[in-house]
Protein backbone atom coordinates (compact mmCIF):
# COMPACT_ATOMS: atom_id res chain seq x y z
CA UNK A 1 126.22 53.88 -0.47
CA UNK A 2 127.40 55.96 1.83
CA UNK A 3 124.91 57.93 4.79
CA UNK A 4 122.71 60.45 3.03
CA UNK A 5 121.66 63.63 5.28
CA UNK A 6 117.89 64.12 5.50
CA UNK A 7 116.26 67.24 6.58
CA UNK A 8 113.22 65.91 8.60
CA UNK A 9 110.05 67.15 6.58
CA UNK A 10 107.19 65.38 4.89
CA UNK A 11 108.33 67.09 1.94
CA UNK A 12 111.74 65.67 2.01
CA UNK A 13 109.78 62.14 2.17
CA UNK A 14 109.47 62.04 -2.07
CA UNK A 15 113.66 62.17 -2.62
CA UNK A 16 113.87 59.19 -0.02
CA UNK A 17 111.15 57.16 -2.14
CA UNK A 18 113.37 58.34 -5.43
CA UNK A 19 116.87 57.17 -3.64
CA UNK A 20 115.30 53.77 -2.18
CA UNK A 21 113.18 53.34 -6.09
CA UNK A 22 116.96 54.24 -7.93
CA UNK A 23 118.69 52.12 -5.64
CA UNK A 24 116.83 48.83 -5.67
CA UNK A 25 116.35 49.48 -9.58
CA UNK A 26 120.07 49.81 -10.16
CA UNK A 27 120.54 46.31 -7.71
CA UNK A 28 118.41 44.57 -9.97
CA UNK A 29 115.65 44.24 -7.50
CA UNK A 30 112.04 43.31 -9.06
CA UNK A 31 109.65 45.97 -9.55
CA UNK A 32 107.54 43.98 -6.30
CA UNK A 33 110.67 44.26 -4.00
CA UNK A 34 111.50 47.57 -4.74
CA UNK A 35 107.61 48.94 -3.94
CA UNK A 36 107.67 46.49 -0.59
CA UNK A 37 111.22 48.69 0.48
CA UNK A 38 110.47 52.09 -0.58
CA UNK A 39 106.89 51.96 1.33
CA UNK A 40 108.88 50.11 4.05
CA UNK A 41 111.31 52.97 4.03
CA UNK A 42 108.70 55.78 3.46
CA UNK A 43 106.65 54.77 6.63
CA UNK A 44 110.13 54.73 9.08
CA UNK A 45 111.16 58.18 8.15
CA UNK A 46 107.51 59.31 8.33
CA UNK A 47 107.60 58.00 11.68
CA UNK A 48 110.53 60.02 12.61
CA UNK A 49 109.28 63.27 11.26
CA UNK A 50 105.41 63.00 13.04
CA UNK A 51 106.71 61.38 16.09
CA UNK A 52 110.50 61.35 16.51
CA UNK A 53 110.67 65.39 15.90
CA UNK A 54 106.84 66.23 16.77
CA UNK A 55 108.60 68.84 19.12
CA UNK A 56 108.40 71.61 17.05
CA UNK A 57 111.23 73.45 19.05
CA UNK A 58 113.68 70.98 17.97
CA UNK A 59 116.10 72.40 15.66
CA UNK A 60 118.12 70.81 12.84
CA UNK A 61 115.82 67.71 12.87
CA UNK A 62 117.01 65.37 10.37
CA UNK A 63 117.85 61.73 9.48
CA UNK A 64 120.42 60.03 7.69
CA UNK A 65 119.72 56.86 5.19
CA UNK A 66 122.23 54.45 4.28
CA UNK A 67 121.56 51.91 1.81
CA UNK A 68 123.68 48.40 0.83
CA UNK A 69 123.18 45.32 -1.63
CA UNK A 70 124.61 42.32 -1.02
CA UNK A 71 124.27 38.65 -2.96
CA UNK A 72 120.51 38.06 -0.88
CA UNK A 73 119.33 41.57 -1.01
CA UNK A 74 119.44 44.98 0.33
CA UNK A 75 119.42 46.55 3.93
CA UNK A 76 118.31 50.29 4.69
CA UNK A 77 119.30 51.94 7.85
CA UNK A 78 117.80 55.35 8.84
CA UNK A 79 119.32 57.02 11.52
CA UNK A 80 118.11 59.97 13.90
CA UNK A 81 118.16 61.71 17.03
CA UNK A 82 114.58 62.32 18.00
CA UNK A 83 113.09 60.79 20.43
CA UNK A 84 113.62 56.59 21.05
CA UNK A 85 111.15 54.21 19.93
CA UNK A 86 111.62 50.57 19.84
CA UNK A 87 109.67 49.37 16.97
CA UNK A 88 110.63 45.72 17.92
CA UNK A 89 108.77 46.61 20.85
CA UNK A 90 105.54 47.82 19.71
CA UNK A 91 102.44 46.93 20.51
CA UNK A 92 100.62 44.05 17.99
CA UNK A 93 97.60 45.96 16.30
CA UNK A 94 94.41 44.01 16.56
CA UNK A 95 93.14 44.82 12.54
CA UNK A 96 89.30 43.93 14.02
CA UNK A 97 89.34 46.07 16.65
CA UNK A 98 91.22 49.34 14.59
CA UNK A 99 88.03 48.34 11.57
CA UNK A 100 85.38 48.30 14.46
CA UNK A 101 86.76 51.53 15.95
CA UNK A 102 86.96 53.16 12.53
CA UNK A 103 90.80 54.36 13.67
CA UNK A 104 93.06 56.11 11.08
CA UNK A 105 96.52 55.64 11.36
CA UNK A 106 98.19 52.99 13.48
CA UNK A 107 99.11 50.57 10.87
CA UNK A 108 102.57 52.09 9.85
CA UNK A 109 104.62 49.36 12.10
CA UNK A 110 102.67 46.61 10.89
CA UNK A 111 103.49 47.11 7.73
CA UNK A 112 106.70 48.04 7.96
CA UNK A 113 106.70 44.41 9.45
CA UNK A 114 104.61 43.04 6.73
CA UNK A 115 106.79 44.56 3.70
CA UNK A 116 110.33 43.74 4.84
CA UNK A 117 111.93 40.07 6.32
CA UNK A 118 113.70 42.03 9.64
CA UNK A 119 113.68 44.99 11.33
CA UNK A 120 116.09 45.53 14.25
CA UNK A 121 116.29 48.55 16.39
CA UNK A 122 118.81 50.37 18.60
CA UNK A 123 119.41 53.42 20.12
CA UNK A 124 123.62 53.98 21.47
CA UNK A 125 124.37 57.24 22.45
CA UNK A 126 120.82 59.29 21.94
CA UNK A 127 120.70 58.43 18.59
CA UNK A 128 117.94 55.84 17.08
CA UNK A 129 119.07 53.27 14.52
CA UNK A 130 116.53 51.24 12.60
CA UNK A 131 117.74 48.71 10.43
CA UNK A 132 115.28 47.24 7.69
CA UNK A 133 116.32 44.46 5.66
CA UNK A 134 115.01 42.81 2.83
CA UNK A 135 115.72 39.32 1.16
CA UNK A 136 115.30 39.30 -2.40
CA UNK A 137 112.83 36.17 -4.14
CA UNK A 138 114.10 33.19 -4.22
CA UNK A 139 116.51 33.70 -1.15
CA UNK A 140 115.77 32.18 2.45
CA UNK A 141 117.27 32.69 5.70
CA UNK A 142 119.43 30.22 6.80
C-alpha cells in the first residue's frame, strides 16, 4: 500500500486505527496481532502530533503511513517532518519508580516496544522515519 497523507491531529488518529484494523484484517492477521499493531501504530503518530508538531506555528503538519505484508508479517512506516526523536534511543522507563511517582504518561515507547518485534528509526534529510514491524505467530527471526 502505497504512502497515505495524514493531517497531524488527534482527530485524524481514529482513520489511522481503521487503515492499520482493515489492513491487518484483510492480511489475515489474528484479531491479537492486529490490536498489538494498531495500538503500536496509534501511540507513534500520537507521538508525532503532541511532540513532533507541539509547535503550534508549524503549518501543514502531517504524516504519511505506509503499510506492507509479506509471508512473516506486516511492517508500518510513518513518516514526518517534525521535530527528530530517536525512539531507539530513549530512555528505559523504570515502571516502579513512574507507580511510586504517580506519573501519567511516559509509557507510550515502552509499549510501542512491548507490542511490536522491531522498531528502527531514522531521520535523512529533516524528515523522521519510524519503521515498526511485526512478525506474525508462529514466525521467528532468523
Amino acid at each position: 500500500m502505497g504512502p497515505i497523507g495524514v493531517v497531524a491531529t488527534l482527530s485524524a488518529l481514529a482513520s489511522v486505527r481503521a487503515t492499520v484494523a482493515e489492513f491487518a484484517t484483510r492480511n489475515g492477521a489474528p484479531i491479537e496481532f492486529a490490536d498489538d499493531l494498531i495500538l503500536a501504530v496509534d501511540e507513534v503518530c500520537a507521538n508525532i502530533v503532541s511532540h513532533g508538531y507541539a509547535d503550534p506555528d508549524v503549518e501543514d503538519a502531517a504524516f504519511t503511513l505506509e503499510l506492507s505484508a509479506h509471508d512473516e508479517g506486516i511492517v508500518v512506516v510513518v513518516r514526518d517532518r517534525g521535530e527528530a526523536f530517536d525512539v531507539q534511543r530513549a530512555p528505559a522507563t523504570d515502571l516502579a519508580d513512574w507507580i511510586a511517582r504517580g506519573k501519567k504518561g511516559g509509557l507510550g515507547i515502552k509499549l510501542i516496544k512491548m507490542l511490536v518485534d522491531d522498531v528502527r528509526y531514522r531521520r535523512i534529510d529533516g524528515i523522521n522515519e519510524v519503521t515498526l514491524s511485526k512478525r506474525l505467530p508462529g514466525v521467528f527471526s532468523s
